[in-house]
PDB file of N, CA and C in Angstrom:
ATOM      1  N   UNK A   1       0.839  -1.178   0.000  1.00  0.00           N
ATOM      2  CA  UNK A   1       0.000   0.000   0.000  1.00  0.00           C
ATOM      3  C   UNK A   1       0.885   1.243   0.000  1.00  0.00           C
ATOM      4  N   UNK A   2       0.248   2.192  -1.111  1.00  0.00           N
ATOM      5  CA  UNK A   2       1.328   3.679  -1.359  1.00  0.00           C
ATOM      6  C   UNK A   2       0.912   4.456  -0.101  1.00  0.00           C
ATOM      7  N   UNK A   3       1.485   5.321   0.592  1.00  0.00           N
ATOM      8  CA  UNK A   3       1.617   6.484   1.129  1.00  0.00           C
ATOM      9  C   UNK A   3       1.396   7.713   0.467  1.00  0.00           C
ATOM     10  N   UNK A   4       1.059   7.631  -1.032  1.00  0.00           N
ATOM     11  CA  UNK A   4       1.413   8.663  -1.724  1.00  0.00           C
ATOM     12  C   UNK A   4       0.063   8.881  -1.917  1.00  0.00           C
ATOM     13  N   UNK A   5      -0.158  10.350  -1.724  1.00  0.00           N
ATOM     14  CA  UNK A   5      -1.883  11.344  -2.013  1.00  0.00           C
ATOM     15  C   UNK A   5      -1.219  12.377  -3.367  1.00  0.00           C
ATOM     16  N   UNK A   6      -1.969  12.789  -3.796  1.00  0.00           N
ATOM     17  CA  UNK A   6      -1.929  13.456  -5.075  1.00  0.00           C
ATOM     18  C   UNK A   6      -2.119  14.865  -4.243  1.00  0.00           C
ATOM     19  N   UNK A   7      -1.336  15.619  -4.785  1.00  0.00           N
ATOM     20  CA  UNK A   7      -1.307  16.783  -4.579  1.00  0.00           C
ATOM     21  C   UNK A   7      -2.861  17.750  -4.763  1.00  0.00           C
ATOM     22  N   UNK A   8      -3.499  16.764  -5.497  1.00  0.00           N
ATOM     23  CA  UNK A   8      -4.777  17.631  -5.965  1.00  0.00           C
ATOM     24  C   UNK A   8      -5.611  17.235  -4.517  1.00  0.00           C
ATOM     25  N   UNK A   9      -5.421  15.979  -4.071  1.00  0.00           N
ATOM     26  CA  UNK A   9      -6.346  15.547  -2.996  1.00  0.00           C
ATOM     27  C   UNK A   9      -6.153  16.018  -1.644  1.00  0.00           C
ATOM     28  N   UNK A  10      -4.278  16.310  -1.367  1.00  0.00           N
ATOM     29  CA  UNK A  10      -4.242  17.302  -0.078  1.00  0.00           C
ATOM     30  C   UNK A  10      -4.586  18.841  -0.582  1.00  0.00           C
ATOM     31  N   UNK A  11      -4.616  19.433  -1.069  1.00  0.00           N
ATOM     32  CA  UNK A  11      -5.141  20.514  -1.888  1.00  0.00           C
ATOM     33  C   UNK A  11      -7.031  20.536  -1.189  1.00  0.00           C
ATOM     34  N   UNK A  12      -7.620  19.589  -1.857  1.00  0.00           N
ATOM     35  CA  UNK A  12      -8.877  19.209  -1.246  1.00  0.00           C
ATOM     36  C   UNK A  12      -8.899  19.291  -0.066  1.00  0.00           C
ATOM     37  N   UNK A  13      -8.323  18.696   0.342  1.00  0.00           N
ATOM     38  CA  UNK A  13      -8.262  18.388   1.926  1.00  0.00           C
ATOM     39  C   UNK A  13      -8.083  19.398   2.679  1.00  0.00           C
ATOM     40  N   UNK A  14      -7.265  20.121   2.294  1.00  0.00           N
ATOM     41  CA  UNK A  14      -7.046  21.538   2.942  1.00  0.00           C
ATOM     42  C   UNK A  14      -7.967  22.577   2.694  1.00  0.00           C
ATOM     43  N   UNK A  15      -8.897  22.693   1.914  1.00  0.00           N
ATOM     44  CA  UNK A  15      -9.798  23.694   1.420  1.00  0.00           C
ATOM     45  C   UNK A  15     -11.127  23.070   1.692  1.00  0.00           C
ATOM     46  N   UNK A  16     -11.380  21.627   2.701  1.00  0.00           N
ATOM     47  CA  UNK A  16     -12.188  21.199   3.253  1.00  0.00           C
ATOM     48  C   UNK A  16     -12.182  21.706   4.588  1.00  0.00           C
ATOM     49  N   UNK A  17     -10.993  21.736   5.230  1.00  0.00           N
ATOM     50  CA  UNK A  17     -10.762  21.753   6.494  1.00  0.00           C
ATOM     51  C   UNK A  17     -11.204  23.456   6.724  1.00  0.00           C
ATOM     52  N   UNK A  18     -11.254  24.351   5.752  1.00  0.00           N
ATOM     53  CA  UNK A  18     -11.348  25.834   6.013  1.00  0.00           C
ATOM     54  C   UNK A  18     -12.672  26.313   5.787  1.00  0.00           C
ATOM     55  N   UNK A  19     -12.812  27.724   5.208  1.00  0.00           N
ATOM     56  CA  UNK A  19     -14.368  28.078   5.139  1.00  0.00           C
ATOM     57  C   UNK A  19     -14.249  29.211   4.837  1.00  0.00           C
ATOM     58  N   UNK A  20     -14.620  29.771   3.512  1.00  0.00           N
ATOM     59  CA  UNK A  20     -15.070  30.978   3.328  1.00  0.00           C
ATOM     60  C   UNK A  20     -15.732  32.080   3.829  1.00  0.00           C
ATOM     61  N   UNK A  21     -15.098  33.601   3.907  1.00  0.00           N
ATOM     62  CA  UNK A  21     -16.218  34.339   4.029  1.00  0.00           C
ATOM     63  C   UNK A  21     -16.024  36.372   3.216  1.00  0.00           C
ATOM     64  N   UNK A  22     -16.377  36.812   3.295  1.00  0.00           N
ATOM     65  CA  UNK A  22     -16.385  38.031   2.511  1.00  0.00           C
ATOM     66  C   UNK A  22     -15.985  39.206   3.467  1.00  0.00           C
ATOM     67  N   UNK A  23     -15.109  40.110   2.669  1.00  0.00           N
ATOM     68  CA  UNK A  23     -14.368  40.971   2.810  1.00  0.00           C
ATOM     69  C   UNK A  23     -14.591  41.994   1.772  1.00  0.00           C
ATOM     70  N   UNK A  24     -15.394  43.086   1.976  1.00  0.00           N
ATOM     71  CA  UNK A  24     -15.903  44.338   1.403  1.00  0.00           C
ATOM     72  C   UNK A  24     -15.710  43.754  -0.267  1.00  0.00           C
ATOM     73  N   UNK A  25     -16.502  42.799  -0.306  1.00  0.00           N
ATOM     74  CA  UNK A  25     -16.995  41.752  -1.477  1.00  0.00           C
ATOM     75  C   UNK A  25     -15.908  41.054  -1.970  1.00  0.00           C
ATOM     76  N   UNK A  26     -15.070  40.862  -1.526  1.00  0.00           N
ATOM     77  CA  UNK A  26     -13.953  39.863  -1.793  1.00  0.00           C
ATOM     78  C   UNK A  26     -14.052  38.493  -1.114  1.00  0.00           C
ATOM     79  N   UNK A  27     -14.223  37.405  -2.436  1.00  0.00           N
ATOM     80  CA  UNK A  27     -14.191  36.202  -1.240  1.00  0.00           C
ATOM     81  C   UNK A  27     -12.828  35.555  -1.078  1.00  0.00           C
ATOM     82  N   UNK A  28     -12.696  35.485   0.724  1.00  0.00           N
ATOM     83  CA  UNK A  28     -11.461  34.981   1.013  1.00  0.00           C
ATOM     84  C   UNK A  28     -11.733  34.091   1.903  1.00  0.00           C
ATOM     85  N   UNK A  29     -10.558  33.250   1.911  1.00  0.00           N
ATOM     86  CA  UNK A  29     -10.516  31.615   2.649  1.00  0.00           C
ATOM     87  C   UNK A  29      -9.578  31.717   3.577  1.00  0.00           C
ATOM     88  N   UNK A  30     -10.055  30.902   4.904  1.00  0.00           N
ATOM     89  CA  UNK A  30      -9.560  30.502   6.186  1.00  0.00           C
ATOM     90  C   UNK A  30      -9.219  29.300   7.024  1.00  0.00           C
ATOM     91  N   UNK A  31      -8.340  29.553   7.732  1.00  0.00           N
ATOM     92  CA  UNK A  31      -8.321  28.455   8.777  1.00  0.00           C
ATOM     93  C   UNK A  31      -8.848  28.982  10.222  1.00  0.00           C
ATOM     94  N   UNK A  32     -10.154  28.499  10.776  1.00  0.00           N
ATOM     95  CA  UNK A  32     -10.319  28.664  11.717  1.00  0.00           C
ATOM     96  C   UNK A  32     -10.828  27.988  12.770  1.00  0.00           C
ATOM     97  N   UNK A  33      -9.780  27.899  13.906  1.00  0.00           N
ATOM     98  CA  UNK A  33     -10.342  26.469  14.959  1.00  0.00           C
ATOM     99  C   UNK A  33     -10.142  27.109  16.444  1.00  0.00           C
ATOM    100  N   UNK A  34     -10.941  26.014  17.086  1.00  0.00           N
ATOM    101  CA  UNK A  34     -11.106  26.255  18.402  1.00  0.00           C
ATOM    102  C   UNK A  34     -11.683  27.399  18.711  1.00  0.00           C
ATOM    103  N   UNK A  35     -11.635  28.198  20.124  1.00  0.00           N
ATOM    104  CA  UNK A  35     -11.886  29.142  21.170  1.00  0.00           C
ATOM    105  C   UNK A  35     -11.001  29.912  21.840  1.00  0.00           C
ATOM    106  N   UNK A  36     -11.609  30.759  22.337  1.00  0.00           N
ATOM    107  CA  UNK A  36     -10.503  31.362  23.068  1.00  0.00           C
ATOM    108  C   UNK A  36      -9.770  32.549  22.614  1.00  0.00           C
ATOM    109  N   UNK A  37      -8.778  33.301  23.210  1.00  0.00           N
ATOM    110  CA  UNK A  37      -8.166  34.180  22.779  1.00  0.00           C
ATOM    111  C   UNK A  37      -7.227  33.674  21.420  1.00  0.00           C
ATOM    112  N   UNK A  38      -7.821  34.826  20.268  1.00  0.00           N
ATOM    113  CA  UNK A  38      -7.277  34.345  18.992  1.00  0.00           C
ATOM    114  C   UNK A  38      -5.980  34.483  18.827  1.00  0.00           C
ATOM    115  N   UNK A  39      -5.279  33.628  17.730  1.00  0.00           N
ATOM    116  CA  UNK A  39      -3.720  33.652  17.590  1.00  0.00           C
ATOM    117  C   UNK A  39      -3.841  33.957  15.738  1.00  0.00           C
ATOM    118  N   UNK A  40      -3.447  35.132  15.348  1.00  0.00           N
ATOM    119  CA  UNK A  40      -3.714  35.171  13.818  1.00  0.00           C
ATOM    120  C   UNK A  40      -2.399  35.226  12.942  1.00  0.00           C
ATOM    121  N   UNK A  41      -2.322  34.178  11.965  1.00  0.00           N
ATOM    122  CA  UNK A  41      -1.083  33.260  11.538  1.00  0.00           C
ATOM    123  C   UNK A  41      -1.856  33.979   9.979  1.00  0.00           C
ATOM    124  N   UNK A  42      -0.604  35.294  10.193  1.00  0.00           N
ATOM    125  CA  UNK A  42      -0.307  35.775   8.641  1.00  0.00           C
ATOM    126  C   UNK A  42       1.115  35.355   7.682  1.00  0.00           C
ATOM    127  N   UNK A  43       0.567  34.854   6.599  1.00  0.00           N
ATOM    128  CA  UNK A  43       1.441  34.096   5.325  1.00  0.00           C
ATOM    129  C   UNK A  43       2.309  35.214   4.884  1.00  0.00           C
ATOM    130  N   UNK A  44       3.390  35.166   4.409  1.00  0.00           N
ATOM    131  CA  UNK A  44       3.935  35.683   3.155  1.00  0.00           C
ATOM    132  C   UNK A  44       3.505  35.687   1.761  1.00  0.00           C
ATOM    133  N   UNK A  45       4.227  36.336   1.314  1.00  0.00           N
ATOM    134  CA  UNK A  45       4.341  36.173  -0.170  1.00  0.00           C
ATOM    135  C   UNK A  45       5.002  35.527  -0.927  1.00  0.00           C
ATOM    136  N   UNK A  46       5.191  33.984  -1.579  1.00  0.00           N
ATOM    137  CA  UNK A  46       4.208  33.952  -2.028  1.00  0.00           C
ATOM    138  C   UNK A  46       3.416  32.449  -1.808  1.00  0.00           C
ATOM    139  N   UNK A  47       3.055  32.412  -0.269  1.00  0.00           N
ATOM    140  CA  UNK A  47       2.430  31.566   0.338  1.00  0.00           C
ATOM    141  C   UNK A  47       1.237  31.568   0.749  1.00  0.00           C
ATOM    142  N   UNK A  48       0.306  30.626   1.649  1.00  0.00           N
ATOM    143  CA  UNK A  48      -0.899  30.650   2.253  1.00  0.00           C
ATOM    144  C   UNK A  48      -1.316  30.570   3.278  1.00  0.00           C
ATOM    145  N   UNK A  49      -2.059  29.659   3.693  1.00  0.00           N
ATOM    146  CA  UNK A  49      -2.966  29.133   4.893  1.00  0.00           C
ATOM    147  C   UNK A  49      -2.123  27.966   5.419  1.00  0.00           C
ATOM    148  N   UNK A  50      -1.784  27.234   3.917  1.00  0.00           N
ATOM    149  CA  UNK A  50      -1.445  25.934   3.672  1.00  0.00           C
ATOM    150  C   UNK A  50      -0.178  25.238   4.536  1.00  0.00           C
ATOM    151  N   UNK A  51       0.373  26.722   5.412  1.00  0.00           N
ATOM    152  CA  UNK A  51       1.615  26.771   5.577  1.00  0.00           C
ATOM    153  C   UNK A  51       1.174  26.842   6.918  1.00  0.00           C
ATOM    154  N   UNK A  52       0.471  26.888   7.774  1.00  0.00           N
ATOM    155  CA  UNK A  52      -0.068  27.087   8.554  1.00  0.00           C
ATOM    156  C   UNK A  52      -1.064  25.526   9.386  1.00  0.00           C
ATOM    157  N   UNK A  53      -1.445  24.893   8.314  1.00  0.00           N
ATOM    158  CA  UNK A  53      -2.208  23.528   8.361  1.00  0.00           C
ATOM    159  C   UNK A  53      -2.010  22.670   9.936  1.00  0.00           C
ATOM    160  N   UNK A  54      -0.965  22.891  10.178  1.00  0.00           N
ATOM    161  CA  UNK A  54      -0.777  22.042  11.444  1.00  0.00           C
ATOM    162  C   UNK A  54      -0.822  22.852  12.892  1.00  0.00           C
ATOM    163  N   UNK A  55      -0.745  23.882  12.444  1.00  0.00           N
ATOM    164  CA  UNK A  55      -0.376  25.261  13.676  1.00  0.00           C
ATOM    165  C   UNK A  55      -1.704  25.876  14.136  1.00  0.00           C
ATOM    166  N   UNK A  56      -2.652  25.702  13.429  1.00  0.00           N
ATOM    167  CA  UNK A  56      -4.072  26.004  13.738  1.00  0.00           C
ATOM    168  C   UNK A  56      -4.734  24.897  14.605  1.00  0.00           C
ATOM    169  N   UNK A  57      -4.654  23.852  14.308  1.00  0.00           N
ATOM    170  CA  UNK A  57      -5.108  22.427  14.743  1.00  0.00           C
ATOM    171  C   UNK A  57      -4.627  22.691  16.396  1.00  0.00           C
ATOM    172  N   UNK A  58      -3.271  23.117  16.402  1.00  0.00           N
ATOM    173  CA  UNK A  58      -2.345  22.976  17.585  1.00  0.00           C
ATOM    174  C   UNK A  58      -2.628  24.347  18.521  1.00  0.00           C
ATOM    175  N   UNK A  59      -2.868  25.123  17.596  1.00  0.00           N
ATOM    176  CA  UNK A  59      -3.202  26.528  18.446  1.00  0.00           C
ATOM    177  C   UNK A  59      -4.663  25.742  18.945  1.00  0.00           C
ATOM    178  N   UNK A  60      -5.496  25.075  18.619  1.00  0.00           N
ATOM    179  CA  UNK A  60      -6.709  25.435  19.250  1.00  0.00           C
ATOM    180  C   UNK A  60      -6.798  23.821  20.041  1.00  0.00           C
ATOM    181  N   UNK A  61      -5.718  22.977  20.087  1.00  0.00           N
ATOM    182  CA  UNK A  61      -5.772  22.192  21.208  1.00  0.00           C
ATOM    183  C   UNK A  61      -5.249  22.657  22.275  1.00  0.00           C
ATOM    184  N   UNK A  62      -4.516  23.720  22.341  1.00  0.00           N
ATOM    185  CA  UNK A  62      -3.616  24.630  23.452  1.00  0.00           C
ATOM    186  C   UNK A  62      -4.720  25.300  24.156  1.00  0.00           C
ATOM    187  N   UNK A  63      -6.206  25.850  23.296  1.00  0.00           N
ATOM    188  CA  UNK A  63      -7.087  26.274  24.191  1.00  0.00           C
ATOM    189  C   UNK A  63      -7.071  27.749  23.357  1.00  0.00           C
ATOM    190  N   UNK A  64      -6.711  28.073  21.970  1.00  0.00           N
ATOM    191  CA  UNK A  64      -6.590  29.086  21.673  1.00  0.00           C
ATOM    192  C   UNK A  64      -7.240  29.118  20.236  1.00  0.00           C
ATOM    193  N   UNK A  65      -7.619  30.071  19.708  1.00  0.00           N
ATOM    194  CA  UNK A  65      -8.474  30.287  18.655  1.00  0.00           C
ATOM    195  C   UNK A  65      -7.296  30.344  17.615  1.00  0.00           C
ATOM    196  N   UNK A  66      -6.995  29.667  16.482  1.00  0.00           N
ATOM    197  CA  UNK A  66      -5.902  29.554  15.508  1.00  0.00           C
ATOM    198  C   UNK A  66      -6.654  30.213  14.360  1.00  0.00           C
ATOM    199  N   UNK A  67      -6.293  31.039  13.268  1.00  0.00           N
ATOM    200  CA  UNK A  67      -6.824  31.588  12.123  1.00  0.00           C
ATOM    201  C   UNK A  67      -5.689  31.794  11.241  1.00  0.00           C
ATOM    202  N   UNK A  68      -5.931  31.129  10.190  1.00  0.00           N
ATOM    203  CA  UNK A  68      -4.891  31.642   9.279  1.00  0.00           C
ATOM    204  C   UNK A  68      -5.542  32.087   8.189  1.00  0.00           C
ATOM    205  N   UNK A  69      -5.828  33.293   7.490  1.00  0.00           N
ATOM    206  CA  UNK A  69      -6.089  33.690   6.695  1.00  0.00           C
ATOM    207  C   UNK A  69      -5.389  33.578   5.299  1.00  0.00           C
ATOM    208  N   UNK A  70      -5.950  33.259   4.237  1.00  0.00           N
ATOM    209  CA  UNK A  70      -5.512  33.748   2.620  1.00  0.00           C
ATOM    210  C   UNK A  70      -5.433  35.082   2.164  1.00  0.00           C
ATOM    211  N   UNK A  71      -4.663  35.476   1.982  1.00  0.00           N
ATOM    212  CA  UNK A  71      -4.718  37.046   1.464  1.00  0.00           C
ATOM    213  C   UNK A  71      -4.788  36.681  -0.046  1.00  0.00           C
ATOM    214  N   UNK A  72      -5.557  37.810  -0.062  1.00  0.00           N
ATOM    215  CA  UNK A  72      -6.023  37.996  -1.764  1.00  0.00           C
ATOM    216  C   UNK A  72      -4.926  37.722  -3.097  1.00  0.00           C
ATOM    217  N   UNK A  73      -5.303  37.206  -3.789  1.00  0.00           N
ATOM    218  CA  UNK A  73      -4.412  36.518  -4.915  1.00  0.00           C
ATOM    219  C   UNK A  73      -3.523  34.780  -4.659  1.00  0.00           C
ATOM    220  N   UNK A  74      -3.958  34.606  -3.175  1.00  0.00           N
ATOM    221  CA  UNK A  74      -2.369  33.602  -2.718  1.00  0.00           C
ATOM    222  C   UNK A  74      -3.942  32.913  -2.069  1.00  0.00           C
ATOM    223  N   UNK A  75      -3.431  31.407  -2.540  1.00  0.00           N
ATOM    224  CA  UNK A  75      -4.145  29.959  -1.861  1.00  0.00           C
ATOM    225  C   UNK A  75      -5.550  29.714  -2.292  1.00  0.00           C
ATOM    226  N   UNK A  76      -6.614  30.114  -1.666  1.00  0.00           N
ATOM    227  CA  UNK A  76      -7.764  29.949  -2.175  1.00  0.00           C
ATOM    228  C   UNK A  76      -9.093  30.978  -2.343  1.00  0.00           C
ATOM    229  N   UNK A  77      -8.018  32.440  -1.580  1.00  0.00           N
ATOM    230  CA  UNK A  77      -8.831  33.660  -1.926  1.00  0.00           C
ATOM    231  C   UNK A  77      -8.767  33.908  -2.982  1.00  0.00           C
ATOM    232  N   UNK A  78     -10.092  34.946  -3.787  1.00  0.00           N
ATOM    233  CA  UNK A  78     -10.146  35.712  -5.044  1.00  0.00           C
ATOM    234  C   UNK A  78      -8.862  36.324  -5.520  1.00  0.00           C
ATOM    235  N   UNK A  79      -9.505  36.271  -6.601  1.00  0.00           N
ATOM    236  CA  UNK A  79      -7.972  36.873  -7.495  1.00  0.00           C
ATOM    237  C   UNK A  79      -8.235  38.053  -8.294  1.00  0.00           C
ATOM    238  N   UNK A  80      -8.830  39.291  -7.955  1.00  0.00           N
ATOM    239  CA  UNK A  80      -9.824  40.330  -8.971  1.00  0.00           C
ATOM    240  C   UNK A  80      -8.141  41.049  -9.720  1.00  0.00           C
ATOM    241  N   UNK A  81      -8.584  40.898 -10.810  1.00  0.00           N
ATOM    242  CA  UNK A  81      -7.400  41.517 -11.509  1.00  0.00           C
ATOM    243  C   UNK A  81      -7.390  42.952 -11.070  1.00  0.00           C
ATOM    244  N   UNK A  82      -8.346  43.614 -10.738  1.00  0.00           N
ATOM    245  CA  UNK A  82      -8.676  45.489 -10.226  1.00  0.00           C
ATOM    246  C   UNK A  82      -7.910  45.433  -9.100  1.00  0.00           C
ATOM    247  N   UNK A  83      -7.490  44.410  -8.209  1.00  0.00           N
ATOM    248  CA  UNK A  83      -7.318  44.093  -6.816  1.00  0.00           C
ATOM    249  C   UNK A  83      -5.847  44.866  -6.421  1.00  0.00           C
ATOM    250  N   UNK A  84      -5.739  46.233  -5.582  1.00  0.00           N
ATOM    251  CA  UNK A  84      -4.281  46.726  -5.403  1.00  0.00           C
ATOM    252  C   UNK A  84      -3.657  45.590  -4.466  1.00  0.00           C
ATOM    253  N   UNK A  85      -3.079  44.616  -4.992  1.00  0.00           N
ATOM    254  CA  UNK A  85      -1.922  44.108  -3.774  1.00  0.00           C
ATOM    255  C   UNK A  85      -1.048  44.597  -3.184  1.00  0.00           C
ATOM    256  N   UNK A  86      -0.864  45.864  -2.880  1.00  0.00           N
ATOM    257  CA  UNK A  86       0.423  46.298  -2.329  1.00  0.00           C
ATOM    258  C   UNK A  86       0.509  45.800  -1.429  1.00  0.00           C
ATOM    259  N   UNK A  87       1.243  45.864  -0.067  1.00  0.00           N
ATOM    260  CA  UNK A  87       1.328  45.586   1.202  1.00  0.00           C
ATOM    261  C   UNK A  87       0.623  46.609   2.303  1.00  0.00           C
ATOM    262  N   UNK A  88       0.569  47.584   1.973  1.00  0.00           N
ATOM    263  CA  UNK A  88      -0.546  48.939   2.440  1.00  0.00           C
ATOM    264  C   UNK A  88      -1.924  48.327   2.460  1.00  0.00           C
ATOM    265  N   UNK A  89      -2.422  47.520   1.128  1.00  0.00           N
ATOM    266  CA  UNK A  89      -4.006  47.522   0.441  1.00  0.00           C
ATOM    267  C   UNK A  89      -4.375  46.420   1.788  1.00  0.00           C
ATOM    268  N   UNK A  90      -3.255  45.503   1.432  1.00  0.00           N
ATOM    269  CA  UNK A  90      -3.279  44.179   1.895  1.00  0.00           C
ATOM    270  C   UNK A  90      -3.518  44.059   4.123  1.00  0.00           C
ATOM    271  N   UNK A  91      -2.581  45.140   4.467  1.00  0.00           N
ATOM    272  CA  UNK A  91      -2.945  45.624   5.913  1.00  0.00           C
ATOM    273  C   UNK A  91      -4.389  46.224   5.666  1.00  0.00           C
ATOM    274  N   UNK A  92      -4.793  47.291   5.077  1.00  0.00           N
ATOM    275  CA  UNK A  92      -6.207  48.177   5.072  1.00  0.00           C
ATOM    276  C   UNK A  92      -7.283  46.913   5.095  1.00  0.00           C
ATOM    277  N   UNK A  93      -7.082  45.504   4.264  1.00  0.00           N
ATOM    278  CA  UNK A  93      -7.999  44.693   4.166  1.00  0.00           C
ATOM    279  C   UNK A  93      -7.961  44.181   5.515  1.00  0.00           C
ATOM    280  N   UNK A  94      -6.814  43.671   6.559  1.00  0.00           N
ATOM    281  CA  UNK A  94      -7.041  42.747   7.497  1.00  0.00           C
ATOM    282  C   UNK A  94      -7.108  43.702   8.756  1.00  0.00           C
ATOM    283  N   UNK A  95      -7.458  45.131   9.162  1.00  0.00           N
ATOM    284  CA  UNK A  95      -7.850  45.889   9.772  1.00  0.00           C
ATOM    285  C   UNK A  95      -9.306  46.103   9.944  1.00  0.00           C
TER     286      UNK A  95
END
């Protein structure tokens, strides 16, 4: 028996485990678990959530609310070509 998953199926898997929601009509994707005082696990560029997968799980067995957000263009948030990515746009959105 292989060990081996297809990249398309942890892909799945990871965009099962999260949940959409909207941002001044932008839809963007999350990791969010547990309770408690939140711990918010922001990605680089040019990374995701995905990077995050095990640290959310762990933040919220510790007793703490884990969130890792997608920023716009990166993982499984929208991609609006109009969309300013700067690093300015990108703080104004998670404020």
């Amino acid at each position: 028996m292989s060990d081996n998953i297809s990249v398309e199926t942890i892909l799945e898997n990871h965009e099962a485990s999260g949940k959409y929601f909207d941002v001044n009509g932008l839809k963007c994707f999350a990791l969010d678990k547990g309770s408690g005082e939140a711990v918010l696990c922001l990605h680089g560029v040019p990374t995701s959530s995905f990077l995050y997968r095990k640290i959310v799980p762990a933040l919220a067995d510790k007793g703490y609310r884990g969130v890792a957000i997608d920023l716009p263009g990166l993982g499984f948030s929208e991609r609006p070509e109009d969309f300013d990515y700067s690093f300015s746009s990108l703080t104004k959105l998670l404020c």
